[in-house]
Structures are given as structure tokens and as C-alpha cells.
N, C-alpha and C. Protein backbone atom coordinates (compact mmCIF):
# COMPACT_ATOMS: atom_id res chain seq x y z
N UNK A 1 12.65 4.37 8.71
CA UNK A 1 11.62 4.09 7.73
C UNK A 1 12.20 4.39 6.35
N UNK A 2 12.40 3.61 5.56
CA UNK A 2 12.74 3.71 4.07
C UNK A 2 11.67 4.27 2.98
N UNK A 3 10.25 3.72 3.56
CA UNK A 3 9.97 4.12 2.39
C UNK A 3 8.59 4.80 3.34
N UNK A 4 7.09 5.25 2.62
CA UNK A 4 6.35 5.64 3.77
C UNK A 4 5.52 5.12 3.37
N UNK A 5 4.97 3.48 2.94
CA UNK A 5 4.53 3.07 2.79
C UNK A 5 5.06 1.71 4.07
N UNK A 6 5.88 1.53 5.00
CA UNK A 6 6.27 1.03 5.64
C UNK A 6 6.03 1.83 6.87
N UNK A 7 5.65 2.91 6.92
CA UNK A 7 5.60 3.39 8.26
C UNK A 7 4.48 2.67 8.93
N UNK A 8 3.26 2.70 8.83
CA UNK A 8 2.13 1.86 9.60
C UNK A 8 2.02 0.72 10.43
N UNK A 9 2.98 -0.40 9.14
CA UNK A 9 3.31 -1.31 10.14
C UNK A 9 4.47 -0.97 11.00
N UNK A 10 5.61 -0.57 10.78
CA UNK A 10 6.24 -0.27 11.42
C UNK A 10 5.74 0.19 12.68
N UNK A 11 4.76 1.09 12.93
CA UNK A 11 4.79 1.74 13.93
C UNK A 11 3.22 1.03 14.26
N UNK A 12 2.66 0.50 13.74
CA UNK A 12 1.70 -0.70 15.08
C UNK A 12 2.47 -1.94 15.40
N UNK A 13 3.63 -2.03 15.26
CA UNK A 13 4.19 -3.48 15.77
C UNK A 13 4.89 -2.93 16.77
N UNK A 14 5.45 -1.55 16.59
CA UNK A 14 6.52 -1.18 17.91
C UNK A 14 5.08 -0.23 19.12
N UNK A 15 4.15 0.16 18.20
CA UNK A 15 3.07 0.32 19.17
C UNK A 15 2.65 -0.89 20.15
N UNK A 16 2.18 -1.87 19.66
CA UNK A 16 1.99 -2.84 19.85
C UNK A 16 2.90 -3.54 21.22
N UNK A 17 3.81 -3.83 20.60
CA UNK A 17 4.92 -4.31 21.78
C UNK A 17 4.72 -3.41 23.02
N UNK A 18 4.84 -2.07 22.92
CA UNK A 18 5.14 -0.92 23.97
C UNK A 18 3.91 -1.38 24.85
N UNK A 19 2.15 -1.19 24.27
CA UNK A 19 1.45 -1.78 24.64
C UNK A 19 1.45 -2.73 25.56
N UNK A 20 1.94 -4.09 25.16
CA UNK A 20 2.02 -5.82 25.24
C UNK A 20 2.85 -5.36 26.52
N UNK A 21 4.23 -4.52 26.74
CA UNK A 21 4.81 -4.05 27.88
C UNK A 21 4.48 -3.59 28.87
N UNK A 22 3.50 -2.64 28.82
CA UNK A 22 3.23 -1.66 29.96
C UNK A 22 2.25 -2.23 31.02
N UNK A 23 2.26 -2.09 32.11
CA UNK A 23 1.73 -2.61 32.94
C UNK A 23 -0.01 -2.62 33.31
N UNK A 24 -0.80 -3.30 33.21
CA UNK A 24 -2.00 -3.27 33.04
C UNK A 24 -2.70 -1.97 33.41
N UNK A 25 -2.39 -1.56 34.49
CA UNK A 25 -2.93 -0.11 35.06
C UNK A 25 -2.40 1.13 34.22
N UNK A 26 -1.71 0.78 33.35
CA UNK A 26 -0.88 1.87 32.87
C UNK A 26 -1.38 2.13 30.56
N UNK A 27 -1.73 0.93 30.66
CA UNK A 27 -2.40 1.12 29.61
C UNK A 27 -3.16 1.86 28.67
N UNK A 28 -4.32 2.69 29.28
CA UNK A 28 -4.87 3.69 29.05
C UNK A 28 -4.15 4.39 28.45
N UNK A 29 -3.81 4.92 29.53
CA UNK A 29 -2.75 6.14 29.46
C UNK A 29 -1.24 5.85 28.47
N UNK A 30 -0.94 4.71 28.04
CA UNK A 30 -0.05 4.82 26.97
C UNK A 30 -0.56 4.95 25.65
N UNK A 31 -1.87 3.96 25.39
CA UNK A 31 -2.63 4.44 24.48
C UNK A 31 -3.49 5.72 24.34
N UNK A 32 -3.34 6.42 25.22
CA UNK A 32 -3.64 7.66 24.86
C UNK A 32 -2.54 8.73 24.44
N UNK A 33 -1.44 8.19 25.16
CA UNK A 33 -0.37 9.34 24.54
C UNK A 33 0.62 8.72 23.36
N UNK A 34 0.05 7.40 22.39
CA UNK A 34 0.18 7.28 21.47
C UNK A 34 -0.41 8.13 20.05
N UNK A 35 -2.12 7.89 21.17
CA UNK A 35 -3.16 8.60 19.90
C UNK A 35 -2.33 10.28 19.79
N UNK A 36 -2.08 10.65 20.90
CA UNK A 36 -1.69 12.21 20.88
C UNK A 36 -0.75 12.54 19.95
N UNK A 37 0.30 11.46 19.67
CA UNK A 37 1.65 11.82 19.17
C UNK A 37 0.92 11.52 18.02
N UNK A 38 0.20 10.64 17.43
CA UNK A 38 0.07 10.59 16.30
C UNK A 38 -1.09 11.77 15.63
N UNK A 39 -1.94 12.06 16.65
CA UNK A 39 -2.61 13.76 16.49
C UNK A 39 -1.76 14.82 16.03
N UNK A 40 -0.71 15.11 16.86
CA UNK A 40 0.64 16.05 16.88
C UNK A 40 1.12 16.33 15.35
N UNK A 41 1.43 14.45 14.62
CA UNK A 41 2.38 14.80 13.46
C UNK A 41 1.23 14.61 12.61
N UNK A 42 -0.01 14.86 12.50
CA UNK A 42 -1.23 14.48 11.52
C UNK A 42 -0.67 14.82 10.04
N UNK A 43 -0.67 16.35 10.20
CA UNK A 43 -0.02 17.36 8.69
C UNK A 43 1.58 16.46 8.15
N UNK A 44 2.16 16.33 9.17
CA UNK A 44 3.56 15.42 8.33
C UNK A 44 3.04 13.66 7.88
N UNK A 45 2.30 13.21 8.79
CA UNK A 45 1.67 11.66 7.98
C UNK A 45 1.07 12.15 7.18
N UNK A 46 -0.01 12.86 7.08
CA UNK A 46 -0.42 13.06 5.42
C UNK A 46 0.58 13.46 4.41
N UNK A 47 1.77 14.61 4.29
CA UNK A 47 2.35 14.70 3.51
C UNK A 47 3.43 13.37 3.26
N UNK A 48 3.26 12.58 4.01
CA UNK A 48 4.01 11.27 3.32
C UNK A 48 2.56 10.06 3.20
N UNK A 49 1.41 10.68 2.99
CA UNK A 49 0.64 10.19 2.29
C UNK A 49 0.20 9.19 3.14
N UNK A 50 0.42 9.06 4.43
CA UNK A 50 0.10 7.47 5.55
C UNK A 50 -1.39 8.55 6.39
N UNK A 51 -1.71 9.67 5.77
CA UNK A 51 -3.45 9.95 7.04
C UNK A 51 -4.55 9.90 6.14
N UNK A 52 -5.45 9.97 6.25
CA UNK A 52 -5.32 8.91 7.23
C UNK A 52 -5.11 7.54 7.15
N UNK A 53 -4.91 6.61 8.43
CA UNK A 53 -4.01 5.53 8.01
C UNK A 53 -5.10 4.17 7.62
N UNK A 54 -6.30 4.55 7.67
CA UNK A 54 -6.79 3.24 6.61
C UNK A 54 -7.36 2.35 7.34
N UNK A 55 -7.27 0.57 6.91
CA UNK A 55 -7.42 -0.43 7.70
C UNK A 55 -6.40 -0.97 8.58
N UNK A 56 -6.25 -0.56 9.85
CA UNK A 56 -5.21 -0.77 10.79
C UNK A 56 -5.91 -1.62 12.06
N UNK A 57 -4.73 -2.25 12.45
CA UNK A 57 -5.60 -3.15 13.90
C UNK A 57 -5.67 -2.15 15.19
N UNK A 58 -6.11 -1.58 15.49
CA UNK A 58 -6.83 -0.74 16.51
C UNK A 58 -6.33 -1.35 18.04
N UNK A 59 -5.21 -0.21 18.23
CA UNK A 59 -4.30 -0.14 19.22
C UNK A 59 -4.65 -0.74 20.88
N UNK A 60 -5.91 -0.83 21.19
CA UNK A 60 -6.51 -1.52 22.03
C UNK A 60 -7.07 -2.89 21.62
């Protein structure tokens, strides 16, 4: 990530894909341990100014 105004998309398109990948039964559960990781680094996305993250397309 270069700048942190690029992180968002960055990381709903590679969300996204991972998503588009995983096997239907398995879904849930990747989108949930997406939401987690992104729970985890909350305090570091805000200090690069991306929390909260706004109008985003909603991982499901």
C-alpha cells in the first residue's frame, strides 16, 4: 500500500476475490474472519485515517 488512501480498495478487491474463491459452505466463516482481522487492526486503520471505512461494498 503506498499511500492509505488506497488501502480500502485494495483490500475489498483482494477481499472480494478470496470471497468469489472459497467454497460456498465455507463462506461465512471467511467473512467472518475477515470482519475479525479487520476488528484486530481497528486502532492502526484509524491512525492511517481508513476507520472507519465509510461507503464500502459490503463484503457479503
Amino acid at each position: 500500500m503506498r499511500h492509505p488512501a488506497q488501502f480500502w480498495p485494495q483490500f475489498d478487491a483482494l477481499a472480494h476475490e478470496i470471497l468469489d474463491r472459497a467454497p460456498v459452505k465455507d463462506r461465512v466463516h471467511v467473512e467472518g474472519r475477515l470482519l475479525k482481522m479487520l476488528g484486530e487492526h481497528r486502532e492502526l486503520l484509524r491512525r492511517c485515517r481508513g476507520w472507519p471505512p465509510g461507503n464500502r461494498r459490503p463484503l457479503h
